[in-house]
N, C-alpha and C. Protein backbone atom coordinates (compact mmCIF):
# COMPACT_ATOMS: atom_id res chain seq x y z
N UNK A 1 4.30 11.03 -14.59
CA UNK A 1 3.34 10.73 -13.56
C UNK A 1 3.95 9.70 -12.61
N UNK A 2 3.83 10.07 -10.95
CA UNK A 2 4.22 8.79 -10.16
C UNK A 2 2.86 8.77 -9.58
N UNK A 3 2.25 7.25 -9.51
CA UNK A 3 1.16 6.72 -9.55
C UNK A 3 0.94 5.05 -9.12
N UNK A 4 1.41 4.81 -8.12
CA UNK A 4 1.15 3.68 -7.93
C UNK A 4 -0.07 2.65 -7.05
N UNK A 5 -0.86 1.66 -7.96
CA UNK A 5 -1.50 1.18 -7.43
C UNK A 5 -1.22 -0.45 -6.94
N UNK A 6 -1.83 -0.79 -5.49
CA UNK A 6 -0.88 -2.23 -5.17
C UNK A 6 -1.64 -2.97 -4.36
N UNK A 7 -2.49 -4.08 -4.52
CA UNK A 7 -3.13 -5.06 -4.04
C UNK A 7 -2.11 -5.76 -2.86
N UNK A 8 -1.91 -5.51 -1.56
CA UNK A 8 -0.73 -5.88 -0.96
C UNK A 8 -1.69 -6.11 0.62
N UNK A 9 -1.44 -7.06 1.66
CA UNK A 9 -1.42 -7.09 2.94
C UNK A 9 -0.49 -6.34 3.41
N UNK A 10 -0.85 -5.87 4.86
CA UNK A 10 -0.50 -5.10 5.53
C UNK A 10 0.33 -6.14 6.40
N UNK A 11 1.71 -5.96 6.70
CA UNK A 11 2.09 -7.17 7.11
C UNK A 11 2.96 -6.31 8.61
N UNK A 12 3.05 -4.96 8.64
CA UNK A 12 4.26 -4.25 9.98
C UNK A 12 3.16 -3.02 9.69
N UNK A 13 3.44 -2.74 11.32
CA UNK A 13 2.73 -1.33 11.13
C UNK A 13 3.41 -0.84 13.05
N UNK A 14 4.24 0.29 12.28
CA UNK A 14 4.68 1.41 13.53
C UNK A 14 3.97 1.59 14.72
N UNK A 15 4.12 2.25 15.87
CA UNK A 15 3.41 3.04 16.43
C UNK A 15 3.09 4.26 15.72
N UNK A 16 2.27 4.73 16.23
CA UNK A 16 1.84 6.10 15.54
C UNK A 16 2.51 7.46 15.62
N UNK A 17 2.75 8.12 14.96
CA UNK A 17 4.21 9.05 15.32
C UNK A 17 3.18 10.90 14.39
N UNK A 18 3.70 11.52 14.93
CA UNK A 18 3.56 12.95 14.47
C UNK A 18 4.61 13.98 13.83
N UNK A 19 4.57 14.41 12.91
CA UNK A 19 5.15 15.31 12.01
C UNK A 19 5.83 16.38 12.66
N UNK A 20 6.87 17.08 12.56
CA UNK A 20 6.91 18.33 13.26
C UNK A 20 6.06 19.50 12.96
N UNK A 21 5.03 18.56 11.99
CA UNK A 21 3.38 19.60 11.70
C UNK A 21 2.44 19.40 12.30
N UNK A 22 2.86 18.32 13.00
CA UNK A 22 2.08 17.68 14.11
C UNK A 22 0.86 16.93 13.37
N UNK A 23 1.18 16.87 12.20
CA UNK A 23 0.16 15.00 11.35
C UNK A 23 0.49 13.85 11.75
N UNK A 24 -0.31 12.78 11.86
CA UNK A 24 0.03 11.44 12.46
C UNK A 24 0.30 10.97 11.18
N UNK A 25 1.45 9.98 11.28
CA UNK A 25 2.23 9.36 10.28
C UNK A 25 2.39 8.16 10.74
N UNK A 26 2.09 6.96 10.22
CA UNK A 26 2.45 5.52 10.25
C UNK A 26 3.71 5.13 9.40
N UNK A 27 4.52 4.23 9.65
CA UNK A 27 5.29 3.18 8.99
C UNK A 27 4.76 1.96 9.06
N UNK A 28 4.80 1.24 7.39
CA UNK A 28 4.70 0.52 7.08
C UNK A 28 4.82 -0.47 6.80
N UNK A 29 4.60 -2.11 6.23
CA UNK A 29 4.98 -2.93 5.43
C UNK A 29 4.07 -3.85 4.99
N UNK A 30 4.44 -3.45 3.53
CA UNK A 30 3.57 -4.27 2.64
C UNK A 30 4.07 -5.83 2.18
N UNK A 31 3.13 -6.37 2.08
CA UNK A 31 3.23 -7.78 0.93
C UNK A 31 2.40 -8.10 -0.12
N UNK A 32 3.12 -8.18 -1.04
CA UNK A 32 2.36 -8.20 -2.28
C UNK A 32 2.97 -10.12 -3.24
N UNK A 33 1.89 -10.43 -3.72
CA UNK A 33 1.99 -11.65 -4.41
C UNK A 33 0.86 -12.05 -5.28
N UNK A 34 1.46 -12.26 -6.39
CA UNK A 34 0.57 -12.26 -8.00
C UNK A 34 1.35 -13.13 -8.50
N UNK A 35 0.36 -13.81 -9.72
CA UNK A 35 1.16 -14.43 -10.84
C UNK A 35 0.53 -13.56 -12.28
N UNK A 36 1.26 -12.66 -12.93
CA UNK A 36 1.39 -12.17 -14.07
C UNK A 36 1.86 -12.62 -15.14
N UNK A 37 1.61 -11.88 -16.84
CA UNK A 37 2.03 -12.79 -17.43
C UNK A 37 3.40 -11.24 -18.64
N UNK A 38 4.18 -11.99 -18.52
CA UNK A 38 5.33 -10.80 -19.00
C UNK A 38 5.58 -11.64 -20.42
N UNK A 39 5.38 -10.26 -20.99
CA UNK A 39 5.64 -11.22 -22.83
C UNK A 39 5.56 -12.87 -23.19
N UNK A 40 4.15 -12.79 -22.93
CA UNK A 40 3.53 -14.35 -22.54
C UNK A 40 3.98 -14.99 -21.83
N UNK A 41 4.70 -14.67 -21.19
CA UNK A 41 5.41 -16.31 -20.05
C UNK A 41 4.48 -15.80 -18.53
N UNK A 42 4.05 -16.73 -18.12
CA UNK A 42 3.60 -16.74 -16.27
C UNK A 42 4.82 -16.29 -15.75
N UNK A 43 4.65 -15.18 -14.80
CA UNK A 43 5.81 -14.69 -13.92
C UNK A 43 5.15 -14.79 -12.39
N UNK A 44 5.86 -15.46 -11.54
CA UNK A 44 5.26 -14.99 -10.06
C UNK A 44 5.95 -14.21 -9.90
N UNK A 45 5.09 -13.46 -9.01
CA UNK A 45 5.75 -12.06 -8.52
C UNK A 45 5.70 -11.96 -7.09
N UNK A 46 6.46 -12.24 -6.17
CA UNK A 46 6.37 -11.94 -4.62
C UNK A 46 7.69 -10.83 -4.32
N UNK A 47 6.62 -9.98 -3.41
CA UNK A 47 8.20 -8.94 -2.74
C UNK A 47 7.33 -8.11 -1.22
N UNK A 48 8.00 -7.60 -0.94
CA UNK A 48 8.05 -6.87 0.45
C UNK A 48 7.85 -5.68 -0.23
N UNK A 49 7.69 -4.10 0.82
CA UNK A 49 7.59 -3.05 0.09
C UNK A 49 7.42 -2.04 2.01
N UNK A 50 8.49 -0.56 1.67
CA UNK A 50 8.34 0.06 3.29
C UNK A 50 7.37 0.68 2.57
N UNK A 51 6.44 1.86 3.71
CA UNK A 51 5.43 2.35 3.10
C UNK A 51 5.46 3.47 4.50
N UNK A 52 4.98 4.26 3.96
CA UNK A 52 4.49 5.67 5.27
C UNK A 52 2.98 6.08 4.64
N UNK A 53 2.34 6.60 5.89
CA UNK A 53 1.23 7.51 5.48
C UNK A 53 0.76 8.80 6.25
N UNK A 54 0.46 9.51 6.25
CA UNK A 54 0.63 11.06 6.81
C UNK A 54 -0.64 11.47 6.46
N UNK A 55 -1.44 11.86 7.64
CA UNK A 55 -2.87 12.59 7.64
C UNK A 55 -3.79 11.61 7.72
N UNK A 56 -4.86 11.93 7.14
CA UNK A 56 -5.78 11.19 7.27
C UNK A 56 -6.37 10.05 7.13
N UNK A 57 -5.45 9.28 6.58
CA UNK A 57 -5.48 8.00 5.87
C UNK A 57 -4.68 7.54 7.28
N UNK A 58 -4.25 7.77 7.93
CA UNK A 58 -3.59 7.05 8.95
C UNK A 58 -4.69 6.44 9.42
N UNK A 59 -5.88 7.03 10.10
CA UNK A 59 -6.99 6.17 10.80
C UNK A 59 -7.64 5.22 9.93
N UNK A 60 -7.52 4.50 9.16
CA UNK A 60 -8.09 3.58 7.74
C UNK A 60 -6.83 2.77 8.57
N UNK A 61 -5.69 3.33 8.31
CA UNK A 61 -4.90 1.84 8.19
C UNK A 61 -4.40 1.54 9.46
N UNK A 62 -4.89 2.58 10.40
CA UNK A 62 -4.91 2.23 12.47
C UNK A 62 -5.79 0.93 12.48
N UNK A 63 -7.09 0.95 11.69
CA UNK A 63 -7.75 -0.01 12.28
C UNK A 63 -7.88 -1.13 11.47
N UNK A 64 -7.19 -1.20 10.85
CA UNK A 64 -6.78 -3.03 9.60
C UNK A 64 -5.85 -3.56 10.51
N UNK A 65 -6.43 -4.78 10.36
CA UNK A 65 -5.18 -6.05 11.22
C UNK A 65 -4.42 -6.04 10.09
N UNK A 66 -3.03 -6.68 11.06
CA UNK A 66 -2.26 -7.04 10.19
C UNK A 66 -2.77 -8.48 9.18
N UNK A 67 -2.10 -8.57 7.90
CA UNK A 67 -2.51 -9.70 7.05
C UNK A 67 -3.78 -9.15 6.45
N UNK A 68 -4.21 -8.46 6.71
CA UNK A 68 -5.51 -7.79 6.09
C UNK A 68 -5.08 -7.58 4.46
N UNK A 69 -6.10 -7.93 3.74
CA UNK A 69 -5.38 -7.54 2.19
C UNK A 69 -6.36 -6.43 2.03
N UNK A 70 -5.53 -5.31 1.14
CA UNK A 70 -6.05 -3.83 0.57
C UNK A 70 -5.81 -3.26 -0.73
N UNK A 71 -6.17 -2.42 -0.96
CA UNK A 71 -5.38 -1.98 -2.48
C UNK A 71 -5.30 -0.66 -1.86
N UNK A 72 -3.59 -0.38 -2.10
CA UNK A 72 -2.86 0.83 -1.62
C UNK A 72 -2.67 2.04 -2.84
N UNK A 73 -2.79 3.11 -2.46
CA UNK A 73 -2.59 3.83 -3.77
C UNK A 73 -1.70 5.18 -3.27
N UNK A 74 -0.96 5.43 -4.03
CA UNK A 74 0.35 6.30 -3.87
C UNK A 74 1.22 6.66 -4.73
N UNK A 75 2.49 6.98 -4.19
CA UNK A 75 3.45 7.43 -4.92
C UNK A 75 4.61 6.89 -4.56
N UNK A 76 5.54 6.73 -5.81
CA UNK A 76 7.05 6.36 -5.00
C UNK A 76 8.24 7.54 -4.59
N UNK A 77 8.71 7.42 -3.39
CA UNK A 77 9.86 8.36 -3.48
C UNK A 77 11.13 7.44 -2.57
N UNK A 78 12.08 8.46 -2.92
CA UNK A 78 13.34 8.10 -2.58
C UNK A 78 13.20 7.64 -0.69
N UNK A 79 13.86 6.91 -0.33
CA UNK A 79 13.63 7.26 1.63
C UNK A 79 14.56 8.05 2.08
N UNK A 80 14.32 8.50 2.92
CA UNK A 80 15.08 9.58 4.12
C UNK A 80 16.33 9.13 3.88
N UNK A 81 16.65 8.04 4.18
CA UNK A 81 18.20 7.62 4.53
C UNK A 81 18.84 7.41 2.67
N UNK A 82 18.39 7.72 1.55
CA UNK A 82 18.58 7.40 0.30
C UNK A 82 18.62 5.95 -0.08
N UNK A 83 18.61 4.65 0.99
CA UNK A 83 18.13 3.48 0.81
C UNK A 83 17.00 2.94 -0.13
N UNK A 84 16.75 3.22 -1.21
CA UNK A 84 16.00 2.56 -1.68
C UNK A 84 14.39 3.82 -2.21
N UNK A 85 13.32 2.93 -2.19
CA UNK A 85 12.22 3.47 -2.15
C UNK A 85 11.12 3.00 -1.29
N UNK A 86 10.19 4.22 -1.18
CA UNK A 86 9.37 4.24 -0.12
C UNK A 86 8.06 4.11 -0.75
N UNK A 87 6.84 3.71 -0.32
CA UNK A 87 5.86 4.25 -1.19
C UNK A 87 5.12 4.98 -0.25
N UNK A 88 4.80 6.15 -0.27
CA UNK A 88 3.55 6.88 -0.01
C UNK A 88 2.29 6.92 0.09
N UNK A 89 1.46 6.07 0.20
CA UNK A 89 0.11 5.69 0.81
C UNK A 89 -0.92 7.06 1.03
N UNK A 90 -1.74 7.11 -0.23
CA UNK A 90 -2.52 8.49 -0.27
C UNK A 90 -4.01 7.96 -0.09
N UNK A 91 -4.33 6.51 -0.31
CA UNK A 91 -5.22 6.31 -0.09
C UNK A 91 -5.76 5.03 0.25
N UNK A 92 -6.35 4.28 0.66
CA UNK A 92 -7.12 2.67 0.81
C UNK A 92 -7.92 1.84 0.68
N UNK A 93 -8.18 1.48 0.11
CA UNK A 93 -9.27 0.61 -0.23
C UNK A 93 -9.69 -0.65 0.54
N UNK A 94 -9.83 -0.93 1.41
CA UNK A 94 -10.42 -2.48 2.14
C UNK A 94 -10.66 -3.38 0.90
N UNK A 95 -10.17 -4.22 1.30
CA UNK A 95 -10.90 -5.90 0.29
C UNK A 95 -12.25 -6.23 1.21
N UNK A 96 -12.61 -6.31 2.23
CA UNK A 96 -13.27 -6.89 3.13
C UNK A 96 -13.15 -6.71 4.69
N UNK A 97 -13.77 -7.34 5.57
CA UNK A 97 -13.87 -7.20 7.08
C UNK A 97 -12.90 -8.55 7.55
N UNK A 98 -12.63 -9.32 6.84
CA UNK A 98 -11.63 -10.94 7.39
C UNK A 98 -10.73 -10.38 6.99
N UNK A 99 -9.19 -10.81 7.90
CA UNK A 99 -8.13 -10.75 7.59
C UNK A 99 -7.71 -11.56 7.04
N UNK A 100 -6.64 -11.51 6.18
CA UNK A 100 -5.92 -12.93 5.57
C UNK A 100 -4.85 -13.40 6.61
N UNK A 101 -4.55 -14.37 6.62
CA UNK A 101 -3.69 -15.33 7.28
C UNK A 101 -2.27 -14.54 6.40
N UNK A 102 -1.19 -13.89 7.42
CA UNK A 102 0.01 -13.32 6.76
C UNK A 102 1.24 -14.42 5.72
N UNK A 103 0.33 -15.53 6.43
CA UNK A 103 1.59 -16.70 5.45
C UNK A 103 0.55 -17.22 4.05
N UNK A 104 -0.28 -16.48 3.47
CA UNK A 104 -1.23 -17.04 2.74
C UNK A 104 -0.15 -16.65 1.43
N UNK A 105 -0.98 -17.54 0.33
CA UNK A 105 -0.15 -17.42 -1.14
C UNK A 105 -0.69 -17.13 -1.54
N UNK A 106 -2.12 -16.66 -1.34
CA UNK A 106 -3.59 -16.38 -2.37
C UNK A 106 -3.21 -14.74 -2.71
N UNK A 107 -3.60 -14.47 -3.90
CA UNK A 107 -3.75 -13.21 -4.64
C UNK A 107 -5.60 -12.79 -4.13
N UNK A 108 -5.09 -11.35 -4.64
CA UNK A 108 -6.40 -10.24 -4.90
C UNK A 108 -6.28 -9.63 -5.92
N UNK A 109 -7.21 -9.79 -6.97
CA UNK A 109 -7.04 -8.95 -7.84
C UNK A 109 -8.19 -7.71 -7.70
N UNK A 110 -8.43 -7.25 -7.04
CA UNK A 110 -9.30 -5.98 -6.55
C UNK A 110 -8.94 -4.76 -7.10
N UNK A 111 -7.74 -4.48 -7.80
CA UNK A 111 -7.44 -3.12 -8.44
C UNK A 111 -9.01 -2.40 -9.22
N UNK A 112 -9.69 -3.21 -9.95
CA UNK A 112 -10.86 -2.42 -11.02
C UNK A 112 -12.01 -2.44 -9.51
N UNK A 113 -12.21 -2.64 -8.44
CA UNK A 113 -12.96 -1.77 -7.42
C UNK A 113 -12.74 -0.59 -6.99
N UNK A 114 -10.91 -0.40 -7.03
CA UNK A 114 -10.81 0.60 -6.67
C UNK A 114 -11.26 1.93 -6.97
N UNK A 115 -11.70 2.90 -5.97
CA UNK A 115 -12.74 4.05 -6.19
C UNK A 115 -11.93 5.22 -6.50
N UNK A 116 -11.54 5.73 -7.48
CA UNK A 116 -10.42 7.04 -7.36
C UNK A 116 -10.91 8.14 -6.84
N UNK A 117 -10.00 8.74 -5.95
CA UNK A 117 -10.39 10.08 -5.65
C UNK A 117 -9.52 11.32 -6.10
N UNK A 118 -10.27 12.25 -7.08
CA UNK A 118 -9.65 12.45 -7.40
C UNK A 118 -8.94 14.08 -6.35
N UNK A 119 -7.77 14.43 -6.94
CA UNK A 119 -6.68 15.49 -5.98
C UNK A 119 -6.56 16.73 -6.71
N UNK A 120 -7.24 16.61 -7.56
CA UNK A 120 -7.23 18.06 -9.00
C UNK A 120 -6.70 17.30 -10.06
N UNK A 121 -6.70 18.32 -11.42
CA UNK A 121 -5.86 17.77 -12.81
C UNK A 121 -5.18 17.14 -12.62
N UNK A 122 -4.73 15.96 -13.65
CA UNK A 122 -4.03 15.25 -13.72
C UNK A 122 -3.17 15.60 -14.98
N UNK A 123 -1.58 15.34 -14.62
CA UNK A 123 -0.91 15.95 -15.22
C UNK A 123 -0.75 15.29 -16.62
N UNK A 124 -0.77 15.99 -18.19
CA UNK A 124 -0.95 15.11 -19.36
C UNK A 124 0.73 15.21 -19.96
């Protein structure tokens, strides 16, 4: 299963661009920052993350300011250029109507709001 869920601000966001299917597709960038705890020890966790989204979910994340915090849900894949990974953005969740300040250190833990939708079976 690739399945990723990610409490992250929206920190870059493209102009709006079209598919040669002619779907509107955004580029991304996420920020994500937590303190977790890895085989009992406190770990902070801060990182960056590119991100695309294609179809309909584009208008959700047209109208979030930047610094806005969300919970992103997707998939990972390889990028175009084989640089790394991308995540895929299938769906969004809003935290709220205030944006966060993009230099903030504060966490969201909003993942158990998130509403799944589901896409058919899930693979066992």
């Amino acid at each position: 299963m690739n399945r990723l869920l990610l409490s992250a601000q929206l920190v870059e966001r493209g102009p709006m661009r079209y598919t040669p299917a002619g779907l509107p597709a955004l580029d991304l960038g996420l920020r994500h920052e937590s303190e977790l705890t890895e085989d009992g020890v406190p770990r902070r966790v801060s990182m960056q993350l590119r991100a695309v989204a294609i179809g309909e979910v584009t208008r959700r994340l047209s109208a979030m300011a930047l610094g806005e915090s969300a919970v992103f849900a997707g998939f990972l894949a390889a990028a175009r250029n084989g640089r790394g990974l991308l995540m895929h953005i299938t769906q969004v969740e809003r935290n709220g109507p205030a944006p966060m300040p993009i230099n903030s250190d504060s966490d969201s833990d909003s993942v158990s709001s998130f509403k799944e939708i589901s896409h058919g079976p899930t693979p066992r």
